[in-house]
PDB file of N, CA and C in Angstrom:
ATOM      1  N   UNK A   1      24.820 -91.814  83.453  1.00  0.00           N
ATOM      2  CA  UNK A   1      23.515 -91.919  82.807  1.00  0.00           C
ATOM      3  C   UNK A   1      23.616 -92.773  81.544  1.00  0.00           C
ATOM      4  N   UNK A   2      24.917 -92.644  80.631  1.00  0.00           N
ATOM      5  CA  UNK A   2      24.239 -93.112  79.261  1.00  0.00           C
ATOM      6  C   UNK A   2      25.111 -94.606  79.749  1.00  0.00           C
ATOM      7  N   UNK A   3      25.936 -94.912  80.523  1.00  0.00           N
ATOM      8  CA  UNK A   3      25.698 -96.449  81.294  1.00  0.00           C
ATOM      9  C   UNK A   3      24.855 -97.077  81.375  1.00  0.00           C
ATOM     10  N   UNK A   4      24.065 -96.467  82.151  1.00  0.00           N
ATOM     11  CA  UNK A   4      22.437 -97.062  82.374  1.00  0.00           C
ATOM     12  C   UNK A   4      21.999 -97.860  81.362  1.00  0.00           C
ATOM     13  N   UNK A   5      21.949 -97.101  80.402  1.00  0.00           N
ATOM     14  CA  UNK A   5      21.050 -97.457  78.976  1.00  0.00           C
ATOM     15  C   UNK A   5      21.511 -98.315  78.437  1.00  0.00           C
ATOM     16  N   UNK A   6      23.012 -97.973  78.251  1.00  0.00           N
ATOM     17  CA  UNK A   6      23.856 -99.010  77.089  1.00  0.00           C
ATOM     18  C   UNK A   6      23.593-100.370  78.048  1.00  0.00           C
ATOM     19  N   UNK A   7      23.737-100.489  79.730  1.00  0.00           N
ATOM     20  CA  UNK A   7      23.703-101.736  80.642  1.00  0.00           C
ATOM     21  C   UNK A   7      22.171-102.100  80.022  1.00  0.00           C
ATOM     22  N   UNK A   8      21.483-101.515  80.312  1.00  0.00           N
ATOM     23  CA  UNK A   8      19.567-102.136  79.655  1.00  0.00           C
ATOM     24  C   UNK A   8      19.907-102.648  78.557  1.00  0.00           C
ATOM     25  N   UNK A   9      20.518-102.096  77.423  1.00  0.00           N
ATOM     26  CA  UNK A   9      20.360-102.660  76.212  1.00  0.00           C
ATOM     27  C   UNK A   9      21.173-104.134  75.989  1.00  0.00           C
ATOM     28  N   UNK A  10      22.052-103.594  76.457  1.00  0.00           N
ATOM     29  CA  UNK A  10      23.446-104.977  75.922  1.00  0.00           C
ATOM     30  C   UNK A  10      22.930-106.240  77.290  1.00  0.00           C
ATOM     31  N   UNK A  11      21.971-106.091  78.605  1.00  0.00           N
ATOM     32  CA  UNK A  11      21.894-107.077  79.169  1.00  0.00           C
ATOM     33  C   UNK A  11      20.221-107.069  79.763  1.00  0.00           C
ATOM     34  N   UNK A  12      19.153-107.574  78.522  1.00  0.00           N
ATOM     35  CA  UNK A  12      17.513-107.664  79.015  1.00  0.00           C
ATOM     36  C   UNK A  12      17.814-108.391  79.941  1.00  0.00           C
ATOM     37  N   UNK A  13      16.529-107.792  80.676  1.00  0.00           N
ATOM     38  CA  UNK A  13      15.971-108.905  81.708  1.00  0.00           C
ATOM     39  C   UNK A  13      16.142-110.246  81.918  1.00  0.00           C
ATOM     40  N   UNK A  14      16.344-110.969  82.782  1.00  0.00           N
ATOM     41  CA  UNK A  14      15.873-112.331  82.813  1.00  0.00           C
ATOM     42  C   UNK A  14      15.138-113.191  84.086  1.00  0.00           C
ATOM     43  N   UNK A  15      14.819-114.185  83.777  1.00  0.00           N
ATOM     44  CA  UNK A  15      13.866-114.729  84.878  1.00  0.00           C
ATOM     45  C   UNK A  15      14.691-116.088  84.659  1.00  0.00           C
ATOM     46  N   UNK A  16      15.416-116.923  85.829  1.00  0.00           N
ATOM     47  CA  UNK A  16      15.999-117.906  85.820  1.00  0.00           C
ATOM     48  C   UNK A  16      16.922-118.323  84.665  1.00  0.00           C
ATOM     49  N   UNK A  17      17.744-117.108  84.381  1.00  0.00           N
ATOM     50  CA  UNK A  17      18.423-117.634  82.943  1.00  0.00           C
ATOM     51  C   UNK A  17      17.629-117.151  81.760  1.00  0.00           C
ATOM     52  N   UNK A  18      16.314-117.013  81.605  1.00  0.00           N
ATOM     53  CA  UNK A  18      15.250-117.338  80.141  1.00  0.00           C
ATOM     54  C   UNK A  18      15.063-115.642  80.217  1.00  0.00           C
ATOM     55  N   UNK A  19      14.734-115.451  79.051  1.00  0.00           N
ATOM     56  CA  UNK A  19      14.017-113.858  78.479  1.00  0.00           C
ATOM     57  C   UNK A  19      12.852-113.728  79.683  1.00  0.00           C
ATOM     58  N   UNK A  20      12.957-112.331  80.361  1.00  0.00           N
ATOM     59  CA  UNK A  20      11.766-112.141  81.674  1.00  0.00           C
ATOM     60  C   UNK A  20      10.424-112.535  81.176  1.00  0.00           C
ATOM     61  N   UNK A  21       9.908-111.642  79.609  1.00  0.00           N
ATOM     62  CA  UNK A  21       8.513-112.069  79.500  1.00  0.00           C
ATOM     63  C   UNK A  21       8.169-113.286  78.981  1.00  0.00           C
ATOM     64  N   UNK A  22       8.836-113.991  78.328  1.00  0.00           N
ATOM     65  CA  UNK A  22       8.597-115.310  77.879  1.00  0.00           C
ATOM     66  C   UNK A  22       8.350-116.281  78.709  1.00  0.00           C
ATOM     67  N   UNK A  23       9.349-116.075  80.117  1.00  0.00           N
ATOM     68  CA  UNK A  23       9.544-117.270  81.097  1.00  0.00           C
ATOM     69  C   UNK A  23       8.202-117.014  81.837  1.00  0.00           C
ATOM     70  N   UNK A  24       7.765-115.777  81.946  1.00  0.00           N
ATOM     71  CA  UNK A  24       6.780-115.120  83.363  1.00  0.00           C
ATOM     72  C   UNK A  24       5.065-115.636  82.320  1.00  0.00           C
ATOM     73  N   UNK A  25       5.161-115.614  81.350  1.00  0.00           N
ATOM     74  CA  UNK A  25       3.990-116.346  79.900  1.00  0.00           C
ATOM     75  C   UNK A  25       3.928-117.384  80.468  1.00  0.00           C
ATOM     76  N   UNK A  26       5.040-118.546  80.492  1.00  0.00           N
ATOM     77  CA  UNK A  26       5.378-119.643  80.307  1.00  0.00           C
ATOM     78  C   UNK A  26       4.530-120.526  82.150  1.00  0.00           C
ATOM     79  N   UNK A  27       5.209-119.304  82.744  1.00  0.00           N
ATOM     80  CA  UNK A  27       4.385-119.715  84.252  1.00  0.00           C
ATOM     81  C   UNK A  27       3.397-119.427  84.546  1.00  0.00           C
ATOM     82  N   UNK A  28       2.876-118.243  83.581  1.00  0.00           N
ATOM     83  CA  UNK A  28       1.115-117.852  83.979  1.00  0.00           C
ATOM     84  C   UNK A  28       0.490-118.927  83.484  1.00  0.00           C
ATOM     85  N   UNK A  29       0.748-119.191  82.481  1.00  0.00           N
ATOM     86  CA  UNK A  29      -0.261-120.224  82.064  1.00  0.00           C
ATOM     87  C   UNK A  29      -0.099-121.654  82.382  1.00  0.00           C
ATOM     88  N   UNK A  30       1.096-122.288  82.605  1.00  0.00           N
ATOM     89  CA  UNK A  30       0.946-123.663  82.987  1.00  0.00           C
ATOM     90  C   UNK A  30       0.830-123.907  85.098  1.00  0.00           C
ATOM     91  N   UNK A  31       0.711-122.622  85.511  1.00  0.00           N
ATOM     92  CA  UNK A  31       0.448-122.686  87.295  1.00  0.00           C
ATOM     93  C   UNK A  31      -0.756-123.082  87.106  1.00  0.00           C
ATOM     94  N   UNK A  32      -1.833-122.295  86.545  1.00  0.00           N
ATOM     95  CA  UNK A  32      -3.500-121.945  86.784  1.00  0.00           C
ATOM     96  C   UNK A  32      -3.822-123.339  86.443  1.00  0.00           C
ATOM     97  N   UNK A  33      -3.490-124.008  84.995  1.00  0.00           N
ATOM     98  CA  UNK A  33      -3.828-125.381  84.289  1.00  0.00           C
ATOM     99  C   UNK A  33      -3.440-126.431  85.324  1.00  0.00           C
ATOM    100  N   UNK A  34      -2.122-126.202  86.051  1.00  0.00           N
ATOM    101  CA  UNK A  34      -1.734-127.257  87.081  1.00  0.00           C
ATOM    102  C   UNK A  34      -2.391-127.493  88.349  1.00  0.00           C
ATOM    103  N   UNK A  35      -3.072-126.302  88.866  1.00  0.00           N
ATOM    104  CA  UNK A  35      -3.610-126.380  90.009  1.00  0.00           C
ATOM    105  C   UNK A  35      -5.310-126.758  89.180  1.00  0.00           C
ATOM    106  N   UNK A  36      -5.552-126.668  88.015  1.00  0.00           N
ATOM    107  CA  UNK A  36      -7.436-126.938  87.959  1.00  0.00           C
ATOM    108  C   UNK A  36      -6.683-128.228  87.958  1.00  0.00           C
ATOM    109  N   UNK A  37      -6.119-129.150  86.959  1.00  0.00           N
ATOM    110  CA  UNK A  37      -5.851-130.215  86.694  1.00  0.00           C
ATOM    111  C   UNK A  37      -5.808-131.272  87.936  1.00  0.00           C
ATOM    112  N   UNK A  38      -5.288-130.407  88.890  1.00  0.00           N
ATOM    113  CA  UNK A  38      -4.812-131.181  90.527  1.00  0.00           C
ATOM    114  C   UNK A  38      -6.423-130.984  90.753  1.00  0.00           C
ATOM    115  N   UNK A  39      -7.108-130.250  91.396  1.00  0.00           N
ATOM    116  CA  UNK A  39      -8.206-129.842  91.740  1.00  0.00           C
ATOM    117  C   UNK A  39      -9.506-130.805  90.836  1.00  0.00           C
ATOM    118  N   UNK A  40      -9.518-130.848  89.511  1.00  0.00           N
ATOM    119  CA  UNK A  40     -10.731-131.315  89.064  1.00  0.00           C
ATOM    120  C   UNK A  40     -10.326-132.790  88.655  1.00  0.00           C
ATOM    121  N   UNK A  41      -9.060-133.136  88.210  1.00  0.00           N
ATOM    122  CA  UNK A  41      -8.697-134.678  87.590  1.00  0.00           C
ATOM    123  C   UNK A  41      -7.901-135.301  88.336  1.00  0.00           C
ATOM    124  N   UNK A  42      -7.580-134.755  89.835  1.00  0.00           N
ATOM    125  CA  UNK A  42      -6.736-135.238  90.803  1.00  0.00           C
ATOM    126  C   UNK A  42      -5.370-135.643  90.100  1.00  0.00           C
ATOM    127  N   UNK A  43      -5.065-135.135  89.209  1.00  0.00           N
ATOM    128  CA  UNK A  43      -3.524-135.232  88.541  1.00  0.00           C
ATOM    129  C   UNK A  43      -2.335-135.708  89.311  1.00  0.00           C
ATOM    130  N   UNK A  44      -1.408-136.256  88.495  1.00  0.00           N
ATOM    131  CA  UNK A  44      -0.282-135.780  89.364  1.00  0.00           C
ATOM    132  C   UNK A  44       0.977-134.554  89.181  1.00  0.00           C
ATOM    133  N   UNK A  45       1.321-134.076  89.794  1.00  0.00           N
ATOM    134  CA  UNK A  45       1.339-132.891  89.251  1.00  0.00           C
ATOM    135  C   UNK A  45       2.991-132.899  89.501  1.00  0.00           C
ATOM    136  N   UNK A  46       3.291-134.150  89.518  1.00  0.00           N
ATOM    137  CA  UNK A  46       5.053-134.331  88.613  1.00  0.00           C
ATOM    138  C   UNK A  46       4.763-134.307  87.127  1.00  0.00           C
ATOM    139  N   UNK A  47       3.628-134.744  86.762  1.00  0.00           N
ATOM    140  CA  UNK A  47       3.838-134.395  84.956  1.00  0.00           C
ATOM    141  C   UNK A  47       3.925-132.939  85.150  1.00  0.00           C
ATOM    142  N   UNK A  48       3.116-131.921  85.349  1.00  0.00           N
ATOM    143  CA  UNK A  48       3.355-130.342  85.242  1.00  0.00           C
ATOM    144  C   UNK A  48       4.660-129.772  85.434  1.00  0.00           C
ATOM    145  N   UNK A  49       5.485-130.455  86.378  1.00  0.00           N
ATOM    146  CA  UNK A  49       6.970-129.880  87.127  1.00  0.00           C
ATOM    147  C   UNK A  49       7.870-130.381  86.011  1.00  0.00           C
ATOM    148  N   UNK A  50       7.917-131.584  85.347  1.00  0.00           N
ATOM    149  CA  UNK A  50       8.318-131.488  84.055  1.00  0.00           C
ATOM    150  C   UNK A  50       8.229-130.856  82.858  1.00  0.00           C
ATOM    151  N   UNK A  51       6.884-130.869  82.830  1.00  0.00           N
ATOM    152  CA  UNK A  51       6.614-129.880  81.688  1.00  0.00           C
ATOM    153  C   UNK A  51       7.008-128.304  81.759  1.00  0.00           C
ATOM    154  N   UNK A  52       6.950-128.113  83.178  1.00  0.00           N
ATOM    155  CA  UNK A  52       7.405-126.544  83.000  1.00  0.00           C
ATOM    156  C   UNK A  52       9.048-126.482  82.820  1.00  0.00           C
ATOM    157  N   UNK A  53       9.678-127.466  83.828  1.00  0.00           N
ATOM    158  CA  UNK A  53      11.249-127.617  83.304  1.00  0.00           C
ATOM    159  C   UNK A  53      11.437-127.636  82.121  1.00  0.00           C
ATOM    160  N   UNK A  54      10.723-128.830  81.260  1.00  0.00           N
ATOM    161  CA  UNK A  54      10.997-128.515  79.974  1.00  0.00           C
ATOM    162  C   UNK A  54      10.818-127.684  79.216  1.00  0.00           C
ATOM    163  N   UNK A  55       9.833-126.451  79.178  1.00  0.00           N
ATOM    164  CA  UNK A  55       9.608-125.679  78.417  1.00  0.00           C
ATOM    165  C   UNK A  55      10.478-124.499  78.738  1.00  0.00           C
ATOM    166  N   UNK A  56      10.897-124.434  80.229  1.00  0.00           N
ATOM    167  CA  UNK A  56      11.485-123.144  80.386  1.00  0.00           C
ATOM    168  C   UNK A  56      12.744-123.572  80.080  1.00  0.00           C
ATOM    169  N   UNK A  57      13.536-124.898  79.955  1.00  0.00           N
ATOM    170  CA  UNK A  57      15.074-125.132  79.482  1.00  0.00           C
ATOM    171  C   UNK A  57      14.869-124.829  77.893  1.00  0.00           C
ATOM    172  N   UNK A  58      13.457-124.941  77.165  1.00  0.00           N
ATOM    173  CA  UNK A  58      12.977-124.274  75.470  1.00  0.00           C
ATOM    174  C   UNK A  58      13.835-123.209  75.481  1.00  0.00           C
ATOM    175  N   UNK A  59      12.557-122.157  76.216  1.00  0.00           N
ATOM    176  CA  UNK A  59      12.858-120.799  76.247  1.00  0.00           C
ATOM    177  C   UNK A  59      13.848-120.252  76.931  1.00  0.00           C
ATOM    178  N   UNK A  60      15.173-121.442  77.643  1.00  0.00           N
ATOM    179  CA  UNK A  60      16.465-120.520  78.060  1.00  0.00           C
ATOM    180  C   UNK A  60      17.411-120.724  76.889  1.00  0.00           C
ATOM    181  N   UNK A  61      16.908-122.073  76.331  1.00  0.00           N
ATOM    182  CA  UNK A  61      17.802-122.395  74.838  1.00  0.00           C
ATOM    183  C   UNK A  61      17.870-121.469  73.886  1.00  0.00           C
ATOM    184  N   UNK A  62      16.630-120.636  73.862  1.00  0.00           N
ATOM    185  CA  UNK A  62      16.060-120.187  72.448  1.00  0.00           C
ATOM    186  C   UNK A  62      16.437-118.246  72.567  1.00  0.00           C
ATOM    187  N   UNK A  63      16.753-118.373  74.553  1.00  0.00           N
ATOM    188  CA  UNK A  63      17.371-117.210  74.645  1.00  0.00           C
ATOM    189  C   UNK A  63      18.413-116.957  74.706  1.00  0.00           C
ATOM    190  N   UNK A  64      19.319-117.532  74.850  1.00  0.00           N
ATOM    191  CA  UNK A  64      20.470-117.776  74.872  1.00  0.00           C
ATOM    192  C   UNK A  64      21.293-117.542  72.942  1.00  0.00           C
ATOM    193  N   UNK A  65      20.298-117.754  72.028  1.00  0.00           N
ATOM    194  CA  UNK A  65      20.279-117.473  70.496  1.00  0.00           C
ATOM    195  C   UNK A  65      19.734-116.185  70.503  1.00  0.00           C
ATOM    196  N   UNK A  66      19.086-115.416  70.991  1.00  0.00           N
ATOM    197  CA  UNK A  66      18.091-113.943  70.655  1.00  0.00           C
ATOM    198  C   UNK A  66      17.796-113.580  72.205  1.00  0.00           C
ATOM    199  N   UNK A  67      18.732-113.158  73.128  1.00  0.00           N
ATOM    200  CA  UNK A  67      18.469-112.385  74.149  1.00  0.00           C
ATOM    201  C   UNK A  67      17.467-111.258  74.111  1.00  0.00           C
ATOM    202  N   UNK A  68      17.369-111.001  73.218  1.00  0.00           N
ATOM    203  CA  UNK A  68      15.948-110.002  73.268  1.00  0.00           C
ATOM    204  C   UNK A  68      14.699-110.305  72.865  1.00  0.00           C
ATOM    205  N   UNK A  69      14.417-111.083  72.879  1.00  0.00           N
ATOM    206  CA  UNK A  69      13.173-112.018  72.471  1.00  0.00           C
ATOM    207  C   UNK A  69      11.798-111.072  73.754  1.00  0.00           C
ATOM    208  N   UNK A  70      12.206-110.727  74.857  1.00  0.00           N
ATOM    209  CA  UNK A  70      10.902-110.068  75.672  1.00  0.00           C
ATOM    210  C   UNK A  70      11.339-108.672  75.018  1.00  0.00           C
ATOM    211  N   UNK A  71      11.797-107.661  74.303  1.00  0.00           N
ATOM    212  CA  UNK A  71      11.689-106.497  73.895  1.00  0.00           C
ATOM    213  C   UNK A  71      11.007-106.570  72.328  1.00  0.00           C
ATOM    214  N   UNK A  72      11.593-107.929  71.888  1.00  0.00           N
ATOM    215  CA  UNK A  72      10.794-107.944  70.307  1.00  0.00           C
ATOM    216  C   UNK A  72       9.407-108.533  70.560  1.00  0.00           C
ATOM    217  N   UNK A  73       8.958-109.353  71.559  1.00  0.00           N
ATOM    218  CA  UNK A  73       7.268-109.353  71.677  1.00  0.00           C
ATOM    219  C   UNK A  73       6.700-108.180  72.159  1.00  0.00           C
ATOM    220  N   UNK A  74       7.501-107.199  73.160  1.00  0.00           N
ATOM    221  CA  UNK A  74       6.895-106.582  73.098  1.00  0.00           C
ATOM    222  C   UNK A  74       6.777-105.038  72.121  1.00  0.00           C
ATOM    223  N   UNK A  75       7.789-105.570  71.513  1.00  0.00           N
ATOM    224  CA  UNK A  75       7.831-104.552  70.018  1.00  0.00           C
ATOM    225  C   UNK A  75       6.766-104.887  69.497  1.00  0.00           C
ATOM    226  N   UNK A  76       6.335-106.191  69.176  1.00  0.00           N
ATOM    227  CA  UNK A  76       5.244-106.933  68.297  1.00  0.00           C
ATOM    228  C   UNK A  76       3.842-106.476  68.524  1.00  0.00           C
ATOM    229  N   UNK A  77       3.641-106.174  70.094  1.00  0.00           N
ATOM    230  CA  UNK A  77       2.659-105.522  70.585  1.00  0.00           C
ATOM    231  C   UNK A  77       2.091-104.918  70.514  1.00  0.00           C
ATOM    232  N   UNK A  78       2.970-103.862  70.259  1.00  0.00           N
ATOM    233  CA  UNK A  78       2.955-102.163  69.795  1.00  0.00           C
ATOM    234  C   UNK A  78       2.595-102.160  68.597  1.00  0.00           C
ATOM    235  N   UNK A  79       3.156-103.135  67.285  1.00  0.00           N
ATOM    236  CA  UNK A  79       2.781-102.506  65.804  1.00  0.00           C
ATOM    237  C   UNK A  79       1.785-103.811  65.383  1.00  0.00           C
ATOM    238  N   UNK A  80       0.988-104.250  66.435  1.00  0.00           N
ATOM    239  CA  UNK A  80      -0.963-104.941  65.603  1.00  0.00           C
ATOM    240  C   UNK A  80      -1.606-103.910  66.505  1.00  0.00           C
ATOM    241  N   UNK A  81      -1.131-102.626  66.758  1.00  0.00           N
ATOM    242  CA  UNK A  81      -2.256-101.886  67.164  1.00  0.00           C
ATOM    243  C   UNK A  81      -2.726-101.655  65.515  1.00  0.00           C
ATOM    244  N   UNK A  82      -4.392-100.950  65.784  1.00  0.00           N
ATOM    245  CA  UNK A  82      -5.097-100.768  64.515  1.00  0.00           C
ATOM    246  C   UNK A  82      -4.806 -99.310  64.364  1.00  0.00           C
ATOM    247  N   UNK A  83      -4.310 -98.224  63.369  1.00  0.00           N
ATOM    248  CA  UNK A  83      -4.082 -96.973  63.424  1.00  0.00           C
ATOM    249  C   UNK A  83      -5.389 -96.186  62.294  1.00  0.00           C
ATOM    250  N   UNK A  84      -5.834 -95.161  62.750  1.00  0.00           N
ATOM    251  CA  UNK A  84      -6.643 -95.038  61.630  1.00  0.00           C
ATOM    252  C   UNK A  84      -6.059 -93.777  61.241  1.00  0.00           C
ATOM    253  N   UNK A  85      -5.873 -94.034  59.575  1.00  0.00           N
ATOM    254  CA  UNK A  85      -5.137 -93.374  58.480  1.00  0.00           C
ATOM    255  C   UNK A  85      -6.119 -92.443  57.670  1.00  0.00           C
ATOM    256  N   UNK A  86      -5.160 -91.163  57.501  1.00  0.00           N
ATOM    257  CA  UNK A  86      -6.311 -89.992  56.971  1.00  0.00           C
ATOM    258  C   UNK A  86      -7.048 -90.437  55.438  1.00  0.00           C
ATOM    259  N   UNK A  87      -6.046 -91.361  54.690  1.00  0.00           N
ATOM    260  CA  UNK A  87      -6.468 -91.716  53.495  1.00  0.00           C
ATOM    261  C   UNK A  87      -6.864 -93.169  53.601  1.00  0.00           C
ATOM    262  N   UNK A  88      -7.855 -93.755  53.110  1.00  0.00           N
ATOM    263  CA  UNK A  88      -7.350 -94.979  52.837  1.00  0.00           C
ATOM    264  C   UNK A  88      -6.576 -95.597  51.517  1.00  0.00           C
ATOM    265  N   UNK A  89      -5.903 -96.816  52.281  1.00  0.00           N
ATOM    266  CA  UNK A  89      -4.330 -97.190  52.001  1.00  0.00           C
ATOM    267  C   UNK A  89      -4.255 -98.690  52.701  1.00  0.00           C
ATOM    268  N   UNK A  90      -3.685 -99.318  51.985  1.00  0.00           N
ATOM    269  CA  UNK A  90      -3.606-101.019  52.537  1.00  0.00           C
ATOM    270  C   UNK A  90      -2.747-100.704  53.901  1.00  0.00           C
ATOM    271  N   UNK A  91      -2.665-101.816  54.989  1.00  0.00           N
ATOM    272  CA  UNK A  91      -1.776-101.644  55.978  1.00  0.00           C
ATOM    273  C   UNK A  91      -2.034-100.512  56.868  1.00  0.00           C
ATOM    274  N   UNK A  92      -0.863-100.463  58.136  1.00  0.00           N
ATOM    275  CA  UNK A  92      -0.837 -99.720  59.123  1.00  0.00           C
ATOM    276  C   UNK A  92       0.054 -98.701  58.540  1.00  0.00           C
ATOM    277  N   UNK A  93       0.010 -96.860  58.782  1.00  0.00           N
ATOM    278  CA  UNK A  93       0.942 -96.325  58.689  1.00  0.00           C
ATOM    279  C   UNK A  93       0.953 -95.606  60.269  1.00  0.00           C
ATOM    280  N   UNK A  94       2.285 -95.089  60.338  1.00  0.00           N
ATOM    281  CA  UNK A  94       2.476 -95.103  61.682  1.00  0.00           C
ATOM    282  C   UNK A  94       2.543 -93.844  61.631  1.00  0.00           C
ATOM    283  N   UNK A  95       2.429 -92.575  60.920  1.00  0.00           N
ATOM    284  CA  UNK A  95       2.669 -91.007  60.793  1.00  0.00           C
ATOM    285  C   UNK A  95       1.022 -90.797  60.572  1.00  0.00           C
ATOM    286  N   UNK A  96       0.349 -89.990  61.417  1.00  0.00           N
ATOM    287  CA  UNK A  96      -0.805 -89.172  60.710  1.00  0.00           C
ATOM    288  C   UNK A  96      -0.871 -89.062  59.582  1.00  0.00           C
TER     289      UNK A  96
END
């Protein structure tokens, strides 16, 4: 059991080499843009296959420095929730 955990921690996710949520960002948004682009401006859509190579060799560079880069966005996630505090007080507090 405490294998498990220490294996999760010491080795996140990945998607082709790159941090899982960064790379899986990286393809939601430039698929949808590539296929209107093909569809409405008849593109060619070797510029897109570059651009996604290039951005995902970014984000395998940039993971390869901070392997946890998909646990700290989604840490980031978690603390711009809005909390409402019994007093008011500048900022988020995270205790009732």
């Amino acid at each position: 059991m405490r294998e498990d955990i220490l294996k999760a921690v010491a080795q996140p996710p990945k998607f082709l080499f790159a941090p899982f949520v960064p790379a899986l960002v990286n393809l939601g948004i430039q698929f949808p843009v590539l296929f209107i682009a093909i569809g409405v401006a008849n593109m060619n859509p070797l510029f897109f296959i570059f651009s996604i190579l290039l951005s995902h060799a970014a984000i395998t560079a940039y993971g390869i420095k901070e392997p946890h880069m998909s646990t700290m966005l989604q840490a980031y996630g978690q603390t711009r929730k809005v909390s409402k505090n019994l007093y008011s007080v500048k900022g988020n507090k995270f205790a009732p």
